[in-house]
C-alpha atoms as a PDB file:
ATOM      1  CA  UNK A   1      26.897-155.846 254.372  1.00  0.00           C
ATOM      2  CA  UNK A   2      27.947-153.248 252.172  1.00  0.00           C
ATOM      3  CA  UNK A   3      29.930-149.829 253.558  1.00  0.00           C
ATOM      4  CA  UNK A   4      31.125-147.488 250.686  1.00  0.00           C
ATOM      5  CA  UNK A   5      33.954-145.780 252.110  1.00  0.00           C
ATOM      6  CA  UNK A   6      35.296-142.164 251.527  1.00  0.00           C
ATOM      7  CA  UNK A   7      38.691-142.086 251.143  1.00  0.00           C
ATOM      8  CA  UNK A   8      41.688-144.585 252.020  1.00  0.00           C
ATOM      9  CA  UNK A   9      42.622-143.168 255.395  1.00  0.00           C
ATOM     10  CA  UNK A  10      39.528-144.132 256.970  1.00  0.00           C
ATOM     11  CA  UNK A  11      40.249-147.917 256.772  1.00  0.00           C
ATOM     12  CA  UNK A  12      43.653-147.198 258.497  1.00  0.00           C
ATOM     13  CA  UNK A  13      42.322-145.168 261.026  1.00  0.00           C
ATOM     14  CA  UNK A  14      42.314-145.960 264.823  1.00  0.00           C
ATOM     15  CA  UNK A  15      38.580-145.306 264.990  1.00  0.00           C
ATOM     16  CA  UNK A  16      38.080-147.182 262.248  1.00  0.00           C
ATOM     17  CA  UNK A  17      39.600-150.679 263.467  1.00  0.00           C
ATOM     18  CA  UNK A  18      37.738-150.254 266.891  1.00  0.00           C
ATOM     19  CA  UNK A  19      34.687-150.412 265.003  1.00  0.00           C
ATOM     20  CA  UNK A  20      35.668-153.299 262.640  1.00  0.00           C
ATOM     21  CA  UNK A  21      37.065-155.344 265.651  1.00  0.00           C
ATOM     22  CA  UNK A  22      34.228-155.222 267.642  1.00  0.00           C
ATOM     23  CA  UNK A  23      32.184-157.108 265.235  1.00  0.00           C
ATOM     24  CA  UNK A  24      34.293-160.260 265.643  1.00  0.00           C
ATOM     25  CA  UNK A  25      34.845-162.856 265.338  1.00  0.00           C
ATOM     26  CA  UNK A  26      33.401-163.308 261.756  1.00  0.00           C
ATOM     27  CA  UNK A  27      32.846-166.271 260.191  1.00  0.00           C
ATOM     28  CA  UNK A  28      30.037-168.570 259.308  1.00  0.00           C
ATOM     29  CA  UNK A  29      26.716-166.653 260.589  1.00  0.00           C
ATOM     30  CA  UNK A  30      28.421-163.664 261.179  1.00  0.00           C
ATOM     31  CA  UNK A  31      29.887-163.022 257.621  1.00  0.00           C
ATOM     32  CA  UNK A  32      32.717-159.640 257.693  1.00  0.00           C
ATOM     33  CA  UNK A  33      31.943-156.473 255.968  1.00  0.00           C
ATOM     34  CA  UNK A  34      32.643-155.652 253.088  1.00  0.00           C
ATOM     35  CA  UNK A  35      34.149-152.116 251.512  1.00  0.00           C
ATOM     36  CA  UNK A  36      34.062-150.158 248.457  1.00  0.00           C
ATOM     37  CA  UNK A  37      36.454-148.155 247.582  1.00  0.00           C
ATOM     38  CA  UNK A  38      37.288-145.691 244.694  1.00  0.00           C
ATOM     39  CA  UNK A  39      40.766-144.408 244.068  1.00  0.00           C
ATOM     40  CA  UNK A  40      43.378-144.322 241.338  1.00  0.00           C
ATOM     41  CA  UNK A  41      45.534-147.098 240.114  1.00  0.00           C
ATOM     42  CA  UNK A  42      49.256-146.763 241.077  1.00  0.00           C
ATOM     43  CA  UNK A  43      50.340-149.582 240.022  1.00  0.00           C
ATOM     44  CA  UNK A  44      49.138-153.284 239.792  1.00  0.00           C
ATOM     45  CA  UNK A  45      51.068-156.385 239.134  1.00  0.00           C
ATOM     46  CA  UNK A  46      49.478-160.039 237.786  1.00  0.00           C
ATOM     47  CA  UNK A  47      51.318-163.125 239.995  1.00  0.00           C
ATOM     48  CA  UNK A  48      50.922-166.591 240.062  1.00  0.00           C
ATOM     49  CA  UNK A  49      51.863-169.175 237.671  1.00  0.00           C
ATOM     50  CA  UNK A  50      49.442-168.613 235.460  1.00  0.00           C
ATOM     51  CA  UNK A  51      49.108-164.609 236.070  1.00  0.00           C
ATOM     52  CA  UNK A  52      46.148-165.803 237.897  1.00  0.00           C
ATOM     53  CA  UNK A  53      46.022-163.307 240.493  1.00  0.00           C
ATOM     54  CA  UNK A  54      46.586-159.597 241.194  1.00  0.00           C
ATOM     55  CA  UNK A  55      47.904-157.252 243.251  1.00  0.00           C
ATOM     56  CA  UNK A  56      47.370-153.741 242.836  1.00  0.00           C
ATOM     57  CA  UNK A  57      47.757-150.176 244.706  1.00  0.00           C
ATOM     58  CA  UNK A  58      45.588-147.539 244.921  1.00  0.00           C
ATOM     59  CA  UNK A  59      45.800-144.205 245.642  1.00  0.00           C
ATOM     60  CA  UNK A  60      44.199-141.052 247.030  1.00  0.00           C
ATOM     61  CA  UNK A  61      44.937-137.697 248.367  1.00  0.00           C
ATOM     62  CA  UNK A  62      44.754-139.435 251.799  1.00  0.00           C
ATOM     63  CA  UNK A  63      47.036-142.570 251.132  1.00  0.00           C
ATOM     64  CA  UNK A  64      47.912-146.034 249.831  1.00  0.00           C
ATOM     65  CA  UNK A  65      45.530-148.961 250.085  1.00  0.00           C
ATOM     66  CA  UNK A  66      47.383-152.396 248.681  1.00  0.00           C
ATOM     67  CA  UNK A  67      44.696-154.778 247.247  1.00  0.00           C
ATOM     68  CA  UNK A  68      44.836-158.314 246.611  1.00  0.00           C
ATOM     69  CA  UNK A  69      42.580-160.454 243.924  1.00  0.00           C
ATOM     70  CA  UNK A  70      42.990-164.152 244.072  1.00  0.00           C
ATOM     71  CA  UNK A  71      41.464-165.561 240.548  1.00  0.00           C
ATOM     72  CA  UNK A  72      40.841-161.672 239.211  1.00  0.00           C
ATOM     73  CA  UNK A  73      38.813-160.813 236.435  1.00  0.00           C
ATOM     74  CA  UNK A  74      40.730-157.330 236.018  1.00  0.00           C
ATOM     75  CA  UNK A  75      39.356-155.134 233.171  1.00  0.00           C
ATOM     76  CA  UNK A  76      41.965-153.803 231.527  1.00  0.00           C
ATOM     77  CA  UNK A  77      43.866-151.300 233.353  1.00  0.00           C
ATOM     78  CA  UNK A  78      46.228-148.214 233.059  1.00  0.00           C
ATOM     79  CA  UNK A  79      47.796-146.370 235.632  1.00  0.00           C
ATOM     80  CA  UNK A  80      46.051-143.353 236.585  1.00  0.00           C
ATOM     81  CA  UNK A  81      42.594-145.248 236.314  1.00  0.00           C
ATOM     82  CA  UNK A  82      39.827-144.204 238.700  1.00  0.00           C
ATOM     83  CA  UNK A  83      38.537-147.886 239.792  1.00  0.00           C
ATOM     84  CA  UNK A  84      36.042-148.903 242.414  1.00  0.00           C
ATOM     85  CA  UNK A  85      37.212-152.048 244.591  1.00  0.00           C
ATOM     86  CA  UNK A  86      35.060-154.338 246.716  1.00  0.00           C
ATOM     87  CA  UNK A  87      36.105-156.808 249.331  1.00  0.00           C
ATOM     88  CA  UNK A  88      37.167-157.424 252.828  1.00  0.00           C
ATOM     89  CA  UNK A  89      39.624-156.078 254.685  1.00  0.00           C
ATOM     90  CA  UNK A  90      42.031-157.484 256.681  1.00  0.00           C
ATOM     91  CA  UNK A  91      43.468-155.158 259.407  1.00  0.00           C
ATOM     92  CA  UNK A  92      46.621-157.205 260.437  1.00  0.00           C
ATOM     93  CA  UNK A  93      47.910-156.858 256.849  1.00  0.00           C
ATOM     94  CA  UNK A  94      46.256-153.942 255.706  1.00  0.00           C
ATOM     95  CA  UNK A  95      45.393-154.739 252.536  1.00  0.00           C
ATOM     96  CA  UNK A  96      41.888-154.963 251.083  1.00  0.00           C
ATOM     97  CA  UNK A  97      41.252-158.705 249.771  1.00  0.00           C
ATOM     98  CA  UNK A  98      39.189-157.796 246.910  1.00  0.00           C
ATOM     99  CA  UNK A  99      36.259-159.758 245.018  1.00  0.00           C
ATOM    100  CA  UNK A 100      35.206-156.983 242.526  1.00  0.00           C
ATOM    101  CA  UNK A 101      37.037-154.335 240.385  1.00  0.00           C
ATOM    102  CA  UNK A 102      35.052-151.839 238.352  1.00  0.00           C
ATOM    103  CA  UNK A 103      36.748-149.206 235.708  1.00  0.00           C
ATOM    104  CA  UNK A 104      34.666-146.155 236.922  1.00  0.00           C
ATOM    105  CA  UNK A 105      34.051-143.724 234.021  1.00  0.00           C
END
């Protein structure tokens, strides 16, 4: 499932995490949500050996979201970018474990 959400505060809010909790535990048959989020690109940095994966920041007029991309297939990128990011997210580390980055025109 799908849930576009509306800024970056709402995955760090209190509310938020009561709801997201109380679908556990995920797993097989009971796959977690999934989140889109637009914001701009603060800053994003390629790791790994091979630059194979990414991690980037993005930013609002609400806050920070960090976002990680194992094996990304990052378009090219500037900061300032408005880009839409999909994944999971992971409420211990608070970062968004992303499978899908869009450059949103």
């Amino acid at each position: 499932m799908l849930f576009e959400v509306d800024r970056i505060a709402t995955l760090h809010s209190s509310e938020f995490l009561a709801l997201l909790k109380q679908g556990e535990p995920y797993g097989v048959g009971n796959e977690p949500p999934q989140f889109a989020v637009r914001a701009r690109l603060k800053n994003h940095v390629l790791m790994g050996r091979n630059r194979e994966h990414a991690r980037l920041e993005l930013e609002d007029s609400s806050g920070l979201l960090k976002v990680l991309w194992w094996f990304h297939k990052l378009p090219c990128l500037q900061k300032g970018d408005l880009v839409r990011v999909v994944g999971t997210y992971d409420y211990v580390d608070c970062v968004l474990v992303c499978v899908e980055c869009t450059l949103v025109s």
